[in-house]
Protein backbone atom coordinates (compact mmCIF):
# COMPACT_ATOMS: atom_id res chain seq x y z
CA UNK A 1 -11.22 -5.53 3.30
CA UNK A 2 -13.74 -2.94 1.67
CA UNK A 3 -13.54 -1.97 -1.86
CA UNK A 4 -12.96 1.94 -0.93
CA UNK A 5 -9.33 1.45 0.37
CA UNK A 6 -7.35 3.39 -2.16
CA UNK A 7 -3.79 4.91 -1.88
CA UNK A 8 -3.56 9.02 -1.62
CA UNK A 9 -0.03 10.28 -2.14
CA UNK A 10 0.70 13.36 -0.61
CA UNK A 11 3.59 15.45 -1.31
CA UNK A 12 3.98 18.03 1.96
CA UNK A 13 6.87 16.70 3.91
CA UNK A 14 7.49 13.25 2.30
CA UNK A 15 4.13 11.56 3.72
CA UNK A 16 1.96 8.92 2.55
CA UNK A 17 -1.29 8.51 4.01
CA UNK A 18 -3.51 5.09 3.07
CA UNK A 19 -6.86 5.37 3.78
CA UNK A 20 -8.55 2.51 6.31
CA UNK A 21 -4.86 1.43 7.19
CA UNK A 22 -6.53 1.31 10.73
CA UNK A 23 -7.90 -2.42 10.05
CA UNK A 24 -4.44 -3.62 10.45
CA UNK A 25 -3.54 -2.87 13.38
CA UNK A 26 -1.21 -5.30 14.75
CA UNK A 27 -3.96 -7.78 15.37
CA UNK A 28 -4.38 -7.20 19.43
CA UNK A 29 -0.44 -7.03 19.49
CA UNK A 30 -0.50 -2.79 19.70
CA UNK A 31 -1.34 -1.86 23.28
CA UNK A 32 -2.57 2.13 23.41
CA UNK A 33 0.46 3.57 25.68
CA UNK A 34 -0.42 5.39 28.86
CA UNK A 35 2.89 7.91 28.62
CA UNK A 36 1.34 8.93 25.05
CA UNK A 37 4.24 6.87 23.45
CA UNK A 38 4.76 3.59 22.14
CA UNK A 39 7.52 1.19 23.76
CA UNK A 40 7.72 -1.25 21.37
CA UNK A 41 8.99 -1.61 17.95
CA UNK A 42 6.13 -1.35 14.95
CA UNK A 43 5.79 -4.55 12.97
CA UNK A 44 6.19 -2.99 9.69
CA UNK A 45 8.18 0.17 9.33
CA UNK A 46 7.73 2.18 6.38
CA UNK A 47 10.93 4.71 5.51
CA UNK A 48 10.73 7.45 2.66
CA UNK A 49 14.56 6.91 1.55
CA UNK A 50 15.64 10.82 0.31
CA UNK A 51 17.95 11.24 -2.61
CA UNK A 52 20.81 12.79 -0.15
CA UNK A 53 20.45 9.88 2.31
CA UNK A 54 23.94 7.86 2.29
CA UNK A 55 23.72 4.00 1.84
CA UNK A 56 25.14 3.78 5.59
CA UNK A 57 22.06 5.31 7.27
CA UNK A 58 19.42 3.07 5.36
CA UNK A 59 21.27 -0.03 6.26
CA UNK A 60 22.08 0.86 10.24
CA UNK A 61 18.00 2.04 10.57
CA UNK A 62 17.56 -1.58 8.84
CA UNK A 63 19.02 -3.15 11.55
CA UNK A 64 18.12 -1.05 13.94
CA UNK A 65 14.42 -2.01 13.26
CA UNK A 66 15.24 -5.66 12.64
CA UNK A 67 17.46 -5.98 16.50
CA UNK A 68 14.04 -4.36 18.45
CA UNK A 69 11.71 -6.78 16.68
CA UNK A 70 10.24 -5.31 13.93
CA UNK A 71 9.26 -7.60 11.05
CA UNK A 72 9.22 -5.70 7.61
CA UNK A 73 10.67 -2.67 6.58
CA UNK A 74 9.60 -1.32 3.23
CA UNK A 75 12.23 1.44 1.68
CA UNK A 76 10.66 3.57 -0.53
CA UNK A 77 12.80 5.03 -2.93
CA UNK A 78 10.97 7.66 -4.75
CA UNK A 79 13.47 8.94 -7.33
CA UNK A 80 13.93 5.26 -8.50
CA UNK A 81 10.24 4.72 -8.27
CA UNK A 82 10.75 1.69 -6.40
CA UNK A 83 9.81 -0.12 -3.33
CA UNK A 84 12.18 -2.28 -1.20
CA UNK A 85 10.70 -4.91 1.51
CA UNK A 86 13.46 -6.27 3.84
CA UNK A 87 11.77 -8.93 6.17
CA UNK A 88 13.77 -10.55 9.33
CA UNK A 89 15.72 -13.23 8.01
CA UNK A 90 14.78 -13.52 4.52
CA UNK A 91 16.03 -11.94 1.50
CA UNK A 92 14.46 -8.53 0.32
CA UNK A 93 11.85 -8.01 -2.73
CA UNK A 94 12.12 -5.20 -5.35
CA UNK A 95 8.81 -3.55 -6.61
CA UNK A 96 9.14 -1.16 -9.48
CA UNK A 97 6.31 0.84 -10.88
CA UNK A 98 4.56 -2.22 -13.08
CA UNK A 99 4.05 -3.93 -9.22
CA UNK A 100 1.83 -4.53 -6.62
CA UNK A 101 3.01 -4.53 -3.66
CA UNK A 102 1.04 -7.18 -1.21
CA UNK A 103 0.32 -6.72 2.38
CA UNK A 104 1.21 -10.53 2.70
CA UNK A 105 0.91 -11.72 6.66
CA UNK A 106 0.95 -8.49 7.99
CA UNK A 107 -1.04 -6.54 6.09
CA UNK A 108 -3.79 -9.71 4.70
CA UNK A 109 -5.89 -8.13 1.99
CA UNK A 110 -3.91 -5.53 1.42
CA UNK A 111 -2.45 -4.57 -2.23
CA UNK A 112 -0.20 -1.12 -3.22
CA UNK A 113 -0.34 -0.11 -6.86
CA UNK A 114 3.17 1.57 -7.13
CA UNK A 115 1.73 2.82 -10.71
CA UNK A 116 -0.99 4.68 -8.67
CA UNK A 117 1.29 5.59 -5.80
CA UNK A 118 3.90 6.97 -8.32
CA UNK A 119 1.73 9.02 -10.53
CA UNK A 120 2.15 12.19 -11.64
């Protein structure tokens, strides 16, 4: 991991780009698709949770993500300033603003200051 990765929030359209994200790429797992779209679930999914979204939704997309194989699923709940990581099978983790949030296995090296990520 190189000392330049750094976190750039972006505000058009609820998007959150991470620059060099592209050295974890699923580890040889990812295939390039030949119809231009993927056919398999991501391992990590990363939703941006809106203020009007009902309770419902979040928790059918959970296991939506969890039935086609995906491993993590971090909800990222802006308003609260939070960050919530469901993995398959375990219980879920609450990051707050004072948090890093590791990459753990999927993401090894990898660290999220919600502080930074949360500034205004």
């Amino acid at each position: 991991m190189t000392d330049d990765v750094k976190t750039i929030p972006i505000t058009i359209a609820d998007i959150i780009a991470i620059d060099g994200i592209d050295e974890y790429r699923g580890k040889g797992r990812v295939k390039p698709p030949e119809s231009g779209y993927y056919h398999q679930a991501p391992d990590l999914a990363v939703e941006i949770v809106s203020l009007s979204e009902r309770v419902g939704i979040a928790r059918q997309k959970l296991r939506d993500y969890f039935a086609y194989g995906t491993k993590q699923v971090w909800l990222i709940y802006g308003g609260d300033k939070e960050i919530v990581v469901h993995q398959a099978g375990q219980n879920l983790n609450i990051y707050t603003v004072n948090d890093i949030l590791p990459g753990g296995d999927l993401l090894p090296g990898f660290e999220l200051s919600l502080a930074e990520l949360f500034a205004e």
